[in-house]
N, C-alpha and C. Protein backbone atom coordinates (compact mmCIF):
# COMPACT_ATOMS: atom_id res chain seq x y z
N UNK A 1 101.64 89.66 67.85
CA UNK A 1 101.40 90.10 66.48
C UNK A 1 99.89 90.22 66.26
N UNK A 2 99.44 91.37 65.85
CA UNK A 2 98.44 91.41 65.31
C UNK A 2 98.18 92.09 63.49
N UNK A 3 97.13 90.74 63.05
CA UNK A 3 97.21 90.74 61.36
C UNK A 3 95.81 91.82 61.20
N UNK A 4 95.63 92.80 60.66
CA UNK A 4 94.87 93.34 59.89
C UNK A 4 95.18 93.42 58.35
N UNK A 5 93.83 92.38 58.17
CA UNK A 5 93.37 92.12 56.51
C UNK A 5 92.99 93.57 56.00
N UNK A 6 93.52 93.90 54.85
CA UNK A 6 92.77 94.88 54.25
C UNK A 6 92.36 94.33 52.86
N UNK A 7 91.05 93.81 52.63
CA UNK A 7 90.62 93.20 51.55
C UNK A 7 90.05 94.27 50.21
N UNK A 8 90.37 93.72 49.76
CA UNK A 8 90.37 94.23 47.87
C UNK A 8 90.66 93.53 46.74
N UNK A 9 90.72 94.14 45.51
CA UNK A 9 90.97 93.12 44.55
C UNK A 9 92.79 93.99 43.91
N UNK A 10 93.67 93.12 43.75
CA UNK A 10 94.93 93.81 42.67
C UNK A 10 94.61 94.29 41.56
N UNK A 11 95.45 95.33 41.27
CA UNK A 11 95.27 95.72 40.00
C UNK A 11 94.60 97.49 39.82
N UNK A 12 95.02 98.03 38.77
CA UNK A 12 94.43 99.57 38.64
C UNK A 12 93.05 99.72 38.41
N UNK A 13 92.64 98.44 37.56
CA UNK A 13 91.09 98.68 37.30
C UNK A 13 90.23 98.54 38.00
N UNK A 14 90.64 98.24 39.38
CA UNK A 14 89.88 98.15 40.77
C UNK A 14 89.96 98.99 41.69
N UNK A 15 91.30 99.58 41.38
CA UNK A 15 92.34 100.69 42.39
C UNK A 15 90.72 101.54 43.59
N UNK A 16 89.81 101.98 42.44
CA UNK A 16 89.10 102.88 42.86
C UNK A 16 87.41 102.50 43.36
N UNK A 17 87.20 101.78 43.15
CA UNK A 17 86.27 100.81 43.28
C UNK A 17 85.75 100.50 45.13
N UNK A 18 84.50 100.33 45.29
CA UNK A 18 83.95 100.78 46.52
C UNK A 18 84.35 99.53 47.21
N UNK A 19 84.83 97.88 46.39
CA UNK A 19 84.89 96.98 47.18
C UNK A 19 86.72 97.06 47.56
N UNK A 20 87.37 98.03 46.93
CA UNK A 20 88.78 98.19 47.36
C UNK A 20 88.64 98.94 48.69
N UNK A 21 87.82 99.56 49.35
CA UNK A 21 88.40 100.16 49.77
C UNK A 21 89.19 99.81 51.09
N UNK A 22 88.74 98.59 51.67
CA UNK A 22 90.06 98.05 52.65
C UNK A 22 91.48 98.35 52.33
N UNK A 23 91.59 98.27 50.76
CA UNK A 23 93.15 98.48 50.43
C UNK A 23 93.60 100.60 50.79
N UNK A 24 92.04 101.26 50.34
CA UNK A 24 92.52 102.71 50.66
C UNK A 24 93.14 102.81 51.93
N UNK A 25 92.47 102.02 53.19
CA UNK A 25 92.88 102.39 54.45
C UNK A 25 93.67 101.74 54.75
N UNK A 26 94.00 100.60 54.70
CA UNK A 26 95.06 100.42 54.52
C UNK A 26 96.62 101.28 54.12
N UNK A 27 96.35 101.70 53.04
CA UNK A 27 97.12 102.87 52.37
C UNK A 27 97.32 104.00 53.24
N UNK A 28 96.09 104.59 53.87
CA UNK A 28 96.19 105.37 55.19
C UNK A 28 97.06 105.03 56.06
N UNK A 29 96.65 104.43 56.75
CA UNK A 29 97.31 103.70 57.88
C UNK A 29 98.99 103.61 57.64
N UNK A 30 99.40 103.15 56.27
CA UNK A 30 101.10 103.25 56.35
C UNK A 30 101.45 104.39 55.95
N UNK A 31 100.46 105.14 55.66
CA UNK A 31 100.68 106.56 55.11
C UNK A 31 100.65 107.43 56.74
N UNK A 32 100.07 107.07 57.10
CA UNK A 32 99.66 107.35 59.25
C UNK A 32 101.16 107.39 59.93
N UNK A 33 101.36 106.42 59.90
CA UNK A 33 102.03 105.37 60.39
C UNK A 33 103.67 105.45 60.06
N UNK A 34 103.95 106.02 58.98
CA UNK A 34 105.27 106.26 58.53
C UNK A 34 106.02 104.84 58.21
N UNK A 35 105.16 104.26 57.58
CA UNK A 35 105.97 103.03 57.45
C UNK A 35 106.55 102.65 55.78
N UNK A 36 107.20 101.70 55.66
CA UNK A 36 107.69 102.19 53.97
C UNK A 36 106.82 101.68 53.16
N UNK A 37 107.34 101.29 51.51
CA UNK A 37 106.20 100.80 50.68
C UNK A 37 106.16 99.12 51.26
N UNK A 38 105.13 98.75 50.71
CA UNK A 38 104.55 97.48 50.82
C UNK A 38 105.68 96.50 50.39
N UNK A 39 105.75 95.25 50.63
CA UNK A 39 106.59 94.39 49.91
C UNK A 39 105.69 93.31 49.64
N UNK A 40 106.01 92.29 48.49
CA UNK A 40 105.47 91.15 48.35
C UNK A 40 105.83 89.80 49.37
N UNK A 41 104.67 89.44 49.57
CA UNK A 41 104.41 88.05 50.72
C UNK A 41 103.37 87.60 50.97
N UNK A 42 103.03 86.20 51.46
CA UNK A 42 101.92 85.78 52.05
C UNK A 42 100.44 86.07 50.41
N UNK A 43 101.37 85.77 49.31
CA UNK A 43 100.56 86.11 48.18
C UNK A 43 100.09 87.47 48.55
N UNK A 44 100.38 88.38 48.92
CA UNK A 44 99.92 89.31 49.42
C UNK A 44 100.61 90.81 49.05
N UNK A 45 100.31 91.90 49.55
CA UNK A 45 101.39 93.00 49.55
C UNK A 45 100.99 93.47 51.28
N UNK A 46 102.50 93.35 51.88
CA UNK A 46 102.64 93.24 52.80
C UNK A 46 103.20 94.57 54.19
N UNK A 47 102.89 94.98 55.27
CA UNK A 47 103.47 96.07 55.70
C UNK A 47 103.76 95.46 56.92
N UNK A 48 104.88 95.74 57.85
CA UNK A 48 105.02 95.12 59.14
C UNK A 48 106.03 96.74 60.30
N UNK A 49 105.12 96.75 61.34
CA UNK A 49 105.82 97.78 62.37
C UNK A 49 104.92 98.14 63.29
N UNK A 50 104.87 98.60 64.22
CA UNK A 50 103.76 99.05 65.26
C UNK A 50 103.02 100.16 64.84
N UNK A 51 102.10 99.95 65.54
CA UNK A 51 100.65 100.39 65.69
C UNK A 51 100.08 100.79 67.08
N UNK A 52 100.06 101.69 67.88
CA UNK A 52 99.20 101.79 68.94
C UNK A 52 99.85 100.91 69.73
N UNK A 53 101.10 100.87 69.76
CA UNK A 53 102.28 99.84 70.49
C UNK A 53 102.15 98.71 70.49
N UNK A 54 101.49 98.12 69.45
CA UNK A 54 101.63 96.64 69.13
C UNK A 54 102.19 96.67 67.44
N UNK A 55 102.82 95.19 67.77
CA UNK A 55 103.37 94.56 66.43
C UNK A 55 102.23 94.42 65.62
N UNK A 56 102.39 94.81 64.34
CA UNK A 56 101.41 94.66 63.38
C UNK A 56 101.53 94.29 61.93
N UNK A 57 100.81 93.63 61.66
CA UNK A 57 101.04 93.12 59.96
C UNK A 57 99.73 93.54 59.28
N UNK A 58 100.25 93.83 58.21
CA UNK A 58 99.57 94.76 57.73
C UNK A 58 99.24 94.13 56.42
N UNK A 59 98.41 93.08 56.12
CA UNK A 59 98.37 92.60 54.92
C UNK A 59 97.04 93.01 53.81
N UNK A 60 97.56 92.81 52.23
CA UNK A 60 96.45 93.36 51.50
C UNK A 60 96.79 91.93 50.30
N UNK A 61 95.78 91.08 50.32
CA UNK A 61 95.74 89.61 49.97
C UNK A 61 95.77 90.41 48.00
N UNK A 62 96.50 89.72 47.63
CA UNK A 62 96.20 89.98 45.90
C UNK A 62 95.70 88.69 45.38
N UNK A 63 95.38 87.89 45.58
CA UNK A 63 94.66 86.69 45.38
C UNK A 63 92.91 87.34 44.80
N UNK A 64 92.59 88.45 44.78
CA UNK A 64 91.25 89.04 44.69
C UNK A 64 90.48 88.24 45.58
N UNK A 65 89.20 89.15 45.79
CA UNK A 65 88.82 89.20 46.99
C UNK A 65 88.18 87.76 47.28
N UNK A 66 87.61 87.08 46.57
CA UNK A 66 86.70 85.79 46.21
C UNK A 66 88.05 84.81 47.24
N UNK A 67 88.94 85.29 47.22
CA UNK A 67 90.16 84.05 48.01
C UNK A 67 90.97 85.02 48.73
N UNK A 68 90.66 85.53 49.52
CA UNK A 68 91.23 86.42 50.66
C UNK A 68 91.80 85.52 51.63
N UNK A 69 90.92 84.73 51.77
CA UNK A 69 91.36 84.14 52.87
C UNK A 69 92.63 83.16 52.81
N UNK A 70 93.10 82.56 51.64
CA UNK A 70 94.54 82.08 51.11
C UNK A 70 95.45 82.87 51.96
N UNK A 71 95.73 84.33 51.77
CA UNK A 71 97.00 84.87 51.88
C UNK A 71 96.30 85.08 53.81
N UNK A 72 95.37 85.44 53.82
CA UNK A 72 95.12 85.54 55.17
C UNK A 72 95.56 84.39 55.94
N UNK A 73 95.34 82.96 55.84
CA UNK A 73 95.87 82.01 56.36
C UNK A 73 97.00 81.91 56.30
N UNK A 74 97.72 82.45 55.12
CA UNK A 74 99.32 82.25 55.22
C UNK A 74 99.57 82.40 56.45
N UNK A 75 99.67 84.53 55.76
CA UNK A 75 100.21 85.19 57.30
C UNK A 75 100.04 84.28 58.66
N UNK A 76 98.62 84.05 58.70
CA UNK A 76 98.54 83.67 59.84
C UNK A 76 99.00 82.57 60.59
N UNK A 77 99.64 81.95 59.91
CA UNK A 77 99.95 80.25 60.28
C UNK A 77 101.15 80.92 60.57
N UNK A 78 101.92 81.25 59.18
CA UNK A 78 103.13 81.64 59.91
C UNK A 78 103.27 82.41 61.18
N UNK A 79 102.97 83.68 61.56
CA UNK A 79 103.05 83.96 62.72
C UNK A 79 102.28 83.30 63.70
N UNK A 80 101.57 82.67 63.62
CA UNK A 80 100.55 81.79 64.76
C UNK A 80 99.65 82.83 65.47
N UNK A 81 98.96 83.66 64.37
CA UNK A 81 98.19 84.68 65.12
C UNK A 81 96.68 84.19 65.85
N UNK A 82 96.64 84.24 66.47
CA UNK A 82 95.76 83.75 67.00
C UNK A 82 94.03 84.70 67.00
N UNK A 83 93.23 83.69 66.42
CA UNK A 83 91.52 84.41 65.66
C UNK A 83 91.42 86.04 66.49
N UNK A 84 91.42 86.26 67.73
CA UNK A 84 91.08 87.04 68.18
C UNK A 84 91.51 88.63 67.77
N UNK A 85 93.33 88.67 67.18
CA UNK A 85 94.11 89.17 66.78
C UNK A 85 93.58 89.36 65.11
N UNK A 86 92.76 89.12 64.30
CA UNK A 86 92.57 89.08 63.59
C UNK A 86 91.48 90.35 62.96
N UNK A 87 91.82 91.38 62.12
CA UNK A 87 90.91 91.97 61.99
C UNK A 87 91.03 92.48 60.18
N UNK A 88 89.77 92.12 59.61
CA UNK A 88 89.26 92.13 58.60
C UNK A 88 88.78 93.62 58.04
N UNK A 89 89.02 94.54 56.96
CA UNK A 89 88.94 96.24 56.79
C UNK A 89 87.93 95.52 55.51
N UNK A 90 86.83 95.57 55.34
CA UNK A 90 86.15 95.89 53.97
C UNK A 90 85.16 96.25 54.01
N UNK A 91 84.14 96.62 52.73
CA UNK A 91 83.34 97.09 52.11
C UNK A 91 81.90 96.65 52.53
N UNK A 92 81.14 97.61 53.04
CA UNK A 92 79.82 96.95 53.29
C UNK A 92 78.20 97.39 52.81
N UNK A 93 77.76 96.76 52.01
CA UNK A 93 76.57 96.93 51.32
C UNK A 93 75.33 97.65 52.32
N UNK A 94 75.48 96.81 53.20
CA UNK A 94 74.53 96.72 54.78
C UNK A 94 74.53 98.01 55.06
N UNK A 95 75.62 98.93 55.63
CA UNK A 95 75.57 100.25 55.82
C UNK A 95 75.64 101.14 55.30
N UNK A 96 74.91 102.47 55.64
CA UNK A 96 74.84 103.47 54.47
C UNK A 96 76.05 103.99 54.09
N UNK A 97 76.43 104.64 53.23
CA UNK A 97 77.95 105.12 53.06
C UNK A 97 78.25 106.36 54.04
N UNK A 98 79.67 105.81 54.27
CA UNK A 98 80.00 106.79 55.42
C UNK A 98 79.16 105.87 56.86
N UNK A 99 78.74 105.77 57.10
CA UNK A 99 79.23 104.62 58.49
C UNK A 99 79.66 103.10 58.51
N UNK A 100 80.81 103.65 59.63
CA UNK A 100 82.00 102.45 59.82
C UNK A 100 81.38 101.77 61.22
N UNK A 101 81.35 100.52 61.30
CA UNK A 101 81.07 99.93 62.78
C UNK A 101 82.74 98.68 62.91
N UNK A 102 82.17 98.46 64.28
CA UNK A 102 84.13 97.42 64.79
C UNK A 102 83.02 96.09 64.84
N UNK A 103 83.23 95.38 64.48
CA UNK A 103 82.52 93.80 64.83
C UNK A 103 83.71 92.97 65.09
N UNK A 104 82.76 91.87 65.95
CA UNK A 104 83.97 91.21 66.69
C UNK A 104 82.47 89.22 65.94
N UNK A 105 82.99 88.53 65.26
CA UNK A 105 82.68 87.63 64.89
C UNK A 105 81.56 87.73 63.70
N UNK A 106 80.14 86.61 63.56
CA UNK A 106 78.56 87.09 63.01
C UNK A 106 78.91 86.26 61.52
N UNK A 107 77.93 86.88 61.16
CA UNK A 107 77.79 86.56 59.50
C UNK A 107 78.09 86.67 58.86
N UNK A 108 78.30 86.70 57.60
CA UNK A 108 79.06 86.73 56.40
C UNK A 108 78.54 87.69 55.30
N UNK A 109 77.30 88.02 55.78
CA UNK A 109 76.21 89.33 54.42
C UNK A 109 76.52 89.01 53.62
N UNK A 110 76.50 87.57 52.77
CA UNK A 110 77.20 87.69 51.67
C UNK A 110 78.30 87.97 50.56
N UNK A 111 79.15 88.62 51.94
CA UNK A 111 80.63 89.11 51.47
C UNK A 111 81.67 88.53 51.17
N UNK A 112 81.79 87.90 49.71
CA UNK A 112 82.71 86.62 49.64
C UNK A 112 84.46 86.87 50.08
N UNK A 113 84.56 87.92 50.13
CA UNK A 113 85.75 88.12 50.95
C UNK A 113 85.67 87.39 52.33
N UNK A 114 84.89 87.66 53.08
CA UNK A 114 84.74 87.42 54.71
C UNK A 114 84.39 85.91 54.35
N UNK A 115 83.39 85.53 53.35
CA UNK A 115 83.18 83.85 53.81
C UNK A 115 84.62 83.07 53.33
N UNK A 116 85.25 83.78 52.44
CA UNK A 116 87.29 83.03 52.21
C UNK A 116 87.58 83.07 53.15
N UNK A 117 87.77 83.75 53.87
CA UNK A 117 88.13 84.40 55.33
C UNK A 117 87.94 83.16 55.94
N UNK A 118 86.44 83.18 56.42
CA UNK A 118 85.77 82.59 57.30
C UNK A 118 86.74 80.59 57.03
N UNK A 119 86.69 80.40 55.85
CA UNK A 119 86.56 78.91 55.28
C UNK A 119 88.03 78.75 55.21
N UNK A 120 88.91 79.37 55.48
CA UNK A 120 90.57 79.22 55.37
C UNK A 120 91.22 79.12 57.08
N UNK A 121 90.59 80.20 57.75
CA UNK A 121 90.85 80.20 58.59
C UNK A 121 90.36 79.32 60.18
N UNK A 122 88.59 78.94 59.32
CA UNK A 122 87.89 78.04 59.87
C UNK A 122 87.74 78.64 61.21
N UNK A 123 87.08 79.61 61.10
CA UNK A 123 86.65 80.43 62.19
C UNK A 123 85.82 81.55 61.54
N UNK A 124 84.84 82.20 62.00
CA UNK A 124 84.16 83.66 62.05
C UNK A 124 83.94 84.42 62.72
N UNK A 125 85.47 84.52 63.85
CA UNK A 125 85.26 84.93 65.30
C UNK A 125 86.45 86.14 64.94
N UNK A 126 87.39 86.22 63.87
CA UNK A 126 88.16 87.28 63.54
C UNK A 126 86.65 88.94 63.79
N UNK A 127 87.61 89.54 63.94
CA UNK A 127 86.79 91.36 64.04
C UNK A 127 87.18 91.36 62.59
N UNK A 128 86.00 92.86 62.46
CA UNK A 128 85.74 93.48 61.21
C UNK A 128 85.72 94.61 61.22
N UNK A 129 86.45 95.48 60.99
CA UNK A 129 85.92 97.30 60.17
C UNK A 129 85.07 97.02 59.35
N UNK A 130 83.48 97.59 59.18
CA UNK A 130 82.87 97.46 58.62
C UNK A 130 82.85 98.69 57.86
N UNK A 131 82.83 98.89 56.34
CA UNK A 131 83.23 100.48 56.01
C UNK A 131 81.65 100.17 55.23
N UNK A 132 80.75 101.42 55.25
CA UNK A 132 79.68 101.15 54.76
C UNK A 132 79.74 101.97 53.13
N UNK A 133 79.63 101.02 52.31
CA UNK A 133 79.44 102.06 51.27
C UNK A 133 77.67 102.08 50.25
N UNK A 134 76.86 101.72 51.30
CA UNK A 134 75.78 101.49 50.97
C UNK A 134 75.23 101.00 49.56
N UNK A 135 74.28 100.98 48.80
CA UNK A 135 73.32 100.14 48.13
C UNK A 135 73.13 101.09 46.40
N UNK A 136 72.97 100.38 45.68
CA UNK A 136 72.77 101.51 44.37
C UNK A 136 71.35 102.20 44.41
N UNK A 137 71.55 102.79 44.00
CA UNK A 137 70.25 103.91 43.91
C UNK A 137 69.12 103.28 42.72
N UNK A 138 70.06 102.83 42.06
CA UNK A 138 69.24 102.44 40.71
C UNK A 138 69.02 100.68 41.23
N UNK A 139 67.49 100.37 41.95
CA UNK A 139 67.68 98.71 42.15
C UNK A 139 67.72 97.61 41.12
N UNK A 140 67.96 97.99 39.74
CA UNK A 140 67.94 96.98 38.65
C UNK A 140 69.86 96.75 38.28
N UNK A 141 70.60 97.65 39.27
CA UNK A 141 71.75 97.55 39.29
C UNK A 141 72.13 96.01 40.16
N UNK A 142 73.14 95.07 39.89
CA UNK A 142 73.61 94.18 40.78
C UNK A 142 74.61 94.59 41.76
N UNK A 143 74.40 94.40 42.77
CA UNK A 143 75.48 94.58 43.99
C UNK A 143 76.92 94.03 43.79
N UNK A 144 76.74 92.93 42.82
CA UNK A 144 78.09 92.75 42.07
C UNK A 144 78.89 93.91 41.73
N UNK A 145 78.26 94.58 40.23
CA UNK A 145 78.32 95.18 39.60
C UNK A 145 78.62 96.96 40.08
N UNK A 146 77.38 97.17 41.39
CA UNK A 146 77.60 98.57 42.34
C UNK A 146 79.16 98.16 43.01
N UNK A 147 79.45 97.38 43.84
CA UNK A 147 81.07 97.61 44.96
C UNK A 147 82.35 97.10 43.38
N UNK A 148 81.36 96.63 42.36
CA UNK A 148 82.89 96.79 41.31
C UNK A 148 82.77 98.11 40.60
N UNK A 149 82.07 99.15 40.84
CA UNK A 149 82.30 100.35 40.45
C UNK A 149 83.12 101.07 41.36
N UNK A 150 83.53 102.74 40.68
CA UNK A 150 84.15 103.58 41.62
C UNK A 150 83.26 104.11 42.30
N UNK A 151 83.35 104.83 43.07
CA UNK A 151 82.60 105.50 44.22
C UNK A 151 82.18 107.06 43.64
N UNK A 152 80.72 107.02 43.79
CA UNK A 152 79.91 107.97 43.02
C UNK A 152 79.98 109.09 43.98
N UNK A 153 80.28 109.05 45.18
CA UNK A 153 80.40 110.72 46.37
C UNK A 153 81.57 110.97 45.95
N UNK A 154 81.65 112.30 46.42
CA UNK A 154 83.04 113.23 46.05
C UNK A 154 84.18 113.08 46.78
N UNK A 155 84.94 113.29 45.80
CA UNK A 155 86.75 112.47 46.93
C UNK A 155 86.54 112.86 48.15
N UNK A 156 85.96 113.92 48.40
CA UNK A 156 86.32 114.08 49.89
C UNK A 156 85.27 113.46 50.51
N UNK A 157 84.75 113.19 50.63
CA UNK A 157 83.89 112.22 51.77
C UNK A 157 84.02 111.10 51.34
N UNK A 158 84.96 110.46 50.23
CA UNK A 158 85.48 109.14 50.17
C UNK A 158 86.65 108.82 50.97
N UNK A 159 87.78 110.39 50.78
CA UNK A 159 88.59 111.02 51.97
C UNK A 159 88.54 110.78 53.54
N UNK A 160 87.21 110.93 53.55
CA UNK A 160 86.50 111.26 55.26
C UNK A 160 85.86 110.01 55.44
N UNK A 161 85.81 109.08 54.82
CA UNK A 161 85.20 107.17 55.12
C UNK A 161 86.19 107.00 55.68
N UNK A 162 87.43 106.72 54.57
CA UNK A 162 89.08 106.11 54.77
C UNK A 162 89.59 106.51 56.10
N UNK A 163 89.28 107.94 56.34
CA UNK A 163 89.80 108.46 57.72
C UNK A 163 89.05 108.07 58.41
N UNK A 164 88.01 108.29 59.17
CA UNK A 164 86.98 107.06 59.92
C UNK A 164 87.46 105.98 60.01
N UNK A 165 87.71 105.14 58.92
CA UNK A 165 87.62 103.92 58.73
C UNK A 165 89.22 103.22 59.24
N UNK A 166 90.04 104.26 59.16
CA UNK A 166 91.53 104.09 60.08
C UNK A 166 91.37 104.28 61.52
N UNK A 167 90.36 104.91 61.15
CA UNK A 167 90.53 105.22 63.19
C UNK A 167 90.16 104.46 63.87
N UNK A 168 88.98 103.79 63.29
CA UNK A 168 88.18 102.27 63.51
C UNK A 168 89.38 101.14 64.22
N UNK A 169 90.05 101.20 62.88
CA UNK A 169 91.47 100.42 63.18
C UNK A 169 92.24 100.88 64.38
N UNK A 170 92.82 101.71 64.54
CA UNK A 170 93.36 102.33 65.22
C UNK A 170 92.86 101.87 66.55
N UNK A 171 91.21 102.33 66.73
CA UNK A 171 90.74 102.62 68.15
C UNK A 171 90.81 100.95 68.28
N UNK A 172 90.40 99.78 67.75
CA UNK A 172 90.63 98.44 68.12
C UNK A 172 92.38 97.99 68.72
N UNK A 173 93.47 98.60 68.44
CA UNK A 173 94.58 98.26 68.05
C UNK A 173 94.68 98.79 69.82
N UNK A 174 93.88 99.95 70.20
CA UNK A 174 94.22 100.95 70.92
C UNK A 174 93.43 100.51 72.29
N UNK A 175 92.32 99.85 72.07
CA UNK A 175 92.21 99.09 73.03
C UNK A 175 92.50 97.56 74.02
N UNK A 176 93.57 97.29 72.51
CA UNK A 176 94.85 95.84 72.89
C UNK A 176 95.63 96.62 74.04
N UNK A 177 95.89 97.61 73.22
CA UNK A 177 97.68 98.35 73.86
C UNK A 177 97.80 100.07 74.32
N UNK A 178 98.62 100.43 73.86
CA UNK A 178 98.63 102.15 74.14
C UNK A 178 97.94 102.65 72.87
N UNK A 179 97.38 103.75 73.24
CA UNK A 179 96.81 104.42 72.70
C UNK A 179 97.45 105.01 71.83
N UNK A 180 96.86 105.25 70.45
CA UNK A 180 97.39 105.78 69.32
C UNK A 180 97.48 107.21 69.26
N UNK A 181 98.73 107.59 68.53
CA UNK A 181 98.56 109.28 69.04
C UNK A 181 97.55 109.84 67.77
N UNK A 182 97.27 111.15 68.51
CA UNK A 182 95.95 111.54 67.75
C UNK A 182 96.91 112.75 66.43
């Protein structure tokens, strides 16, 4: 089994928001993937079926993002996934928008999603999709305040992150097992 976190916050008034967007690709991915709607679990909203010929769980923690790591530990205890199997989809200040990188352990940038993560699971060795949605333009803005807004580029290259940002997934999933079809 392998768990990919897709971190975000519940709810519509976030739906669109630059720190959801783990939950967009997410959304991709079962939208990819042909898999059905989500169900509730693991405090979470939940997807389960293969991926790139592995078993996969597909979780999106509703706990908001500040306690990700709650529903992340669920899942994970219950299936006994083991850190390595572990991969984290969110939002990153650090990179400009529109580049995605794969990390495999590191720091936390301040991303209180990843340090729940980090402090539930008691490890920082889980991988990361890093989706970059870079920095406000205006610096008297808070970085709080910028990833709890919606995303100021045009759907379609918010479109063209999400897709990147699945493939990211994908190409990690794809180097466990068989390759994902294109």
């Amino acid at each position: 089994m392998f768990l990919i976190a897709a971190l975000g916050n519940p709810g519509s008034r976030y739906e669109k928001n630059r720190h959801n967007v783990g939950f967009m690709v997410a959304e991709e991915l079962r939208r990819r993937h042909g898999w059905g709607a989500f169900r509730s679990r693991f405090q979470g909203l939940v997807g389960e079926g293969h991926m790139c010929g592995r078993r996969v769980l597909l979780l999106l923690p509703m706990t908001y993002m500040n306690r990700s790591g709650q529903a992340v530990a669920e899942a994970t205890r219950f299936y006994r996934v083991p850190i390595e199997r572990i991969l984290a989809v969110h939002d990153e200040v650090e990179l400009p928008f529109g580049e995605v990188r794969l990390k495999r352990a590191g720091g936390l940038g301040g991303h209180n999603g990843l340090r729940s993560l980090a402090e539930s699971l008691g490890s920082r060795d889980f991988w990361r999709v890093r989706v970059g949605v870079g920095r406000p333009s205006d610096h008297r803005m808070s970085l709080a305040d910028f990833v709890l807004s919606d995303f100021s580029e045009s759907r379609d290259d918010v479109l063209a992150l999400i897709v990147q940002a699945a493939d990211a997934v994908e190409a990690w999933l794809a180097a466990e097992g068989a390759p994902c079809p294109a």
